[in-house]
C-alpha atoms as a PDB file:
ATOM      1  CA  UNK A   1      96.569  82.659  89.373  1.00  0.00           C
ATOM      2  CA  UNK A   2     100.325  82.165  88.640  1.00  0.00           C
ATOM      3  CA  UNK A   3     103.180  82.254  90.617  1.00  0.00           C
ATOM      4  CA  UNK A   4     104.155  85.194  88.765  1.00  0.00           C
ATOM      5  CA  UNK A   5     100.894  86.973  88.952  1.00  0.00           C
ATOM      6  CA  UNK A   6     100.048  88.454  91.868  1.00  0.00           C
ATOM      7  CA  UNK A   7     100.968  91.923  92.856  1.00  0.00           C
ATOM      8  CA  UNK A   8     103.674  92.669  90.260  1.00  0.00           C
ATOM      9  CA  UNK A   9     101.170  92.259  87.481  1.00  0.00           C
ATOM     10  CA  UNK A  10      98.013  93.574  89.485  1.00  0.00           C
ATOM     11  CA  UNK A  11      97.015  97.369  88.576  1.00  0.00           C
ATOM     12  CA  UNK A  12      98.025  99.472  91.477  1.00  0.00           C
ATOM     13  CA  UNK A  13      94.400  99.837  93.405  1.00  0.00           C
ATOM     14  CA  UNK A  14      95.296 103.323  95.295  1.00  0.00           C
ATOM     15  CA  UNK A  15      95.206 106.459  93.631  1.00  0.00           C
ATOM     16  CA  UNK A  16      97.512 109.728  94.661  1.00  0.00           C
ATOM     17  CA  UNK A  17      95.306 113.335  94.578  1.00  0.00           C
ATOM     18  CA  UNK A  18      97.607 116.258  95.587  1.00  0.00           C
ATOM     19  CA  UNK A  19      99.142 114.636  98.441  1.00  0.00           C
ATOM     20  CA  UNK A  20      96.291 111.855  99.476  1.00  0.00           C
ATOM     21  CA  UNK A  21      96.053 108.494  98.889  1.00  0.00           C
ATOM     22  CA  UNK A  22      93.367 106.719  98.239  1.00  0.00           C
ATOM     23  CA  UNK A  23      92.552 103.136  98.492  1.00  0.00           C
ATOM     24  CA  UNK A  24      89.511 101.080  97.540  1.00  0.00           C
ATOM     25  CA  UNK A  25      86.908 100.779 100.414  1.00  0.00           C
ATOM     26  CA  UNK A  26      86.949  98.966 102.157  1.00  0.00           C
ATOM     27  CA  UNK A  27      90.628  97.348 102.594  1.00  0.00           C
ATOM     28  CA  UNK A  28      92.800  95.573 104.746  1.00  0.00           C
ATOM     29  CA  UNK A  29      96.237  96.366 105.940  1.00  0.00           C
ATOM     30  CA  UNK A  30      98.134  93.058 105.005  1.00  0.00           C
ATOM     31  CA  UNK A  31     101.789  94.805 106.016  1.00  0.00           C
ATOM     32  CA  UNK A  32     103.504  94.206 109.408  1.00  0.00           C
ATOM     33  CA  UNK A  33     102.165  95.661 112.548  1.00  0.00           C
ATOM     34  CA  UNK A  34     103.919  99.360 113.017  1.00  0.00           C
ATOM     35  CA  UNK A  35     103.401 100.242 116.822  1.00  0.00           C
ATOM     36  CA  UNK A  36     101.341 103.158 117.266  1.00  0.00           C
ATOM     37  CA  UNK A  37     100.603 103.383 113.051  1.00  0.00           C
ATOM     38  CA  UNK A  38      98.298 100.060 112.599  1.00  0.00           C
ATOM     39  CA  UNK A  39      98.015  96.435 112.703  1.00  0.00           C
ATOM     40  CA  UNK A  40      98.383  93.827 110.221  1.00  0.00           C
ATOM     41  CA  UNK A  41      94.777  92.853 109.021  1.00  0.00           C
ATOM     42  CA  UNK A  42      92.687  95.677 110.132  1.00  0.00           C
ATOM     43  CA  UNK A  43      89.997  96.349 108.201  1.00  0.00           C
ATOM     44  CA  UNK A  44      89.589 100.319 107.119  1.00  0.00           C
ATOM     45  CA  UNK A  45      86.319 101.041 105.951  1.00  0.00           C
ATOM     46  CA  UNK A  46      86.204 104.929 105.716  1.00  0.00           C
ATOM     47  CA  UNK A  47      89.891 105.966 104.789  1.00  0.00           C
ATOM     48  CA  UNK A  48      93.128 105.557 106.294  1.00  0.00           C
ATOM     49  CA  UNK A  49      94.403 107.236 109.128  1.00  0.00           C
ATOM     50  CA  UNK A  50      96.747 109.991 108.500  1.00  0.00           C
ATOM     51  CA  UNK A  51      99.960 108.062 110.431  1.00  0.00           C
ATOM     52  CA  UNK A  52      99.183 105.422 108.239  1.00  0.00           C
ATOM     53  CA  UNK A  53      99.154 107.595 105.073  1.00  0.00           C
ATOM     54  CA  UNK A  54     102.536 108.588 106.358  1.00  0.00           C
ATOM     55  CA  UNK A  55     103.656 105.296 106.375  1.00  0.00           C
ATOM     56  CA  UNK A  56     102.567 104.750 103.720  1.00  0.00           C
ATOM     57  CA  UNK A  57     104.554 107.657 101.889  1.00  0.00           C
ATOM     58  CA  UNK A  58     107.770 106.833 103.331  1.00  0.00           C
ATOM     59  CA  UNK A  59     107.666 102.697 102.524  1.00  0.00           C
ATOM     60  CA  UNK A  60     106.291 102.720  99.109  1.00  0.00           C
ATOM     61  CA  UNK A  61     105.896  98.682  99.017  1.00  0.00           C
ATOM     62  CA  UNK A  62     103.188  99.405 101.655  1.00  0.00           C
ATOM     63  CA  UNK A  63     101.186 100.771  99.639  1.00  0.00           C
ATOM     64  CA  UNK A  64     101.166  97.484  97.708  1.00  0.00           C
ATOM     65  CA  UNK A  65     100.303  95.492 100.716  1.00  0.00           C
ATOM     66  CA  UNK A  66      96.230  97.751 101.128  1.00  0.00           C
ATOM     67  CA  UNK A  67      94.395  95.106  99.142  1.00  0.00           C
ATOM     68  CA  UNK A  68      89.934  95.235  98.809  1.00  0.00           C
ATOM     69  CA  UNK A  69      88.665  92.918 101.372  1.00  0.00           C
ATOM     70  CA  UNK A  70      87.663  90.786  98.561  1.00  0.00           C
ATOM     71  CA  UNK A  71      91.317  89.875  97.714  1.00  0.00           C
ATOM     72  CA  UNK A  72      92.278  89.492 101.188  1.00  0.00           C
ATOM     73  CA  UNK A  73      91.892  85.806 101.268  1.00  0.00           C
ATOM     74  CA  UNK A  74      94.383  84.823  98.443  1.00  0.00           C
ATOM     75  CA  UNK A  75      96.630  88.113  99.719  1.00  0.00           C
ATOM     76  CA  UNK A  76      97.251  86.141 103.341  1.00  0.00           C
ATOM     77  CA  UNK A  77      98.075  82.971 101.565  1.00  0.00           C
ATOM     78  CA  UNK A  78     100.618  84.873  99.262  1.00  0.00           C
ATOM     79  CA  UNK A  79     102.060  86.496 102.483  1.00  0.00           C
ATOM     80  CA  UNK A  80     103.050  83.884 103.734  1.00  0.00           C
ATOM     81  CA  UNK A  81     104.988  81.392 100.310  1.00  0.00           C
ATOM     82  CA  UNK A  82     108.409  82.795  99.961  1.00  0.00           C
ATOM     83  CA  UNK A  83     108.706  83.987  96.353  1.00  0.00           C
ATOM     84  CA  UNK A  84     105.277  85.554  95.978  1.00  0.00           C
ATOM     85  CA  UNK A  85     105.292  89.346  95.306  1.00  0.00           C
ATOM     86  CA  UNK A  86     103.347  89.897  98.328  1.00  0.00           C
ATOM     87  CA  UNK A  87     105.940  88.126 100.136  1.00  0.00           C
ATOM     88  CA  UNK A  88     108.864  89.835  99.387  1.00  0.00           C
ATOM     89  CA  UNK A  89     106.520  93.431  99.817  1.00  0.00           C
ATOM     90  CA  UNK A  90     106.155  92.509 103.290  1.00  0.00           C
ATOM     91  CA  UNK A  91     110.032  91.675 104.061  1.00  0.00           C
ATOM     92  CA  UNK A  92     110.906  94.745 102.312  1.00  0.00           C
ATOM     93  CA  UNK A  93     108.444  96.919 104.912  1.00  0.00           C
ATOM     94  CA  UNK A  94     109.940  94.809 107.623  1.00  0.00           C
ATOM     95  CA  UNK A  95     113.324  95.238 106.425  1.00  0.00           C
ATOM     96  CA  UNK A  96     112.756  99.135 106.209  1.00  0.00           C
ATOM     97  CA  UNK A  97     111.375  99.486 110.123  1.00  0.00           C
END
């Protein structure tokens, strides 16, 4: 995959019903830990909590950084080379906490 692929190309995997979101199960949480809201890399199987949805609604590039399990792999490496989409994602939430 490109440089310029990742997340700014990928379709957005969550959906918005009413006022839920919903994400592919299961996923992983690849933003920065929030204190009391959840920690980078868990694992959510059966939904999201609801402070976590909340988060979620108030730092929209969050929502970028739920990725399927099965793209967590190349998602961590992206995380981590300046430049990458999911890069800059992640300094934005940081940025916004």
């Amino acid at each position: 995959m490109s440089r310029k692929a990742g997340l700014a190309n990928a379709p957005d995997t969550t959906e918005q019903t009413g006022k839920t979101l919903t994400f592919p199960q299961p996923c992983v949480y690849c933003g920065p830990t929030v204190p009391n809201v959840a920690r980078q890399y868990t694992v959510y199987s059966y939904g999201i909590p609801q402070e976590l949805e909340a988060f979620i609604q108030e730092h929209k590039a969050a929502r970028r950084l739920m990725v399927p399990t099965e793209r967590f792999a190349e998602t961590r490496k992206r995380l981590e080379t300046p430049g990458t989409a999911e890069y800059v994602m992640y300094q934005k939430v940081r940025s916004e906490m």
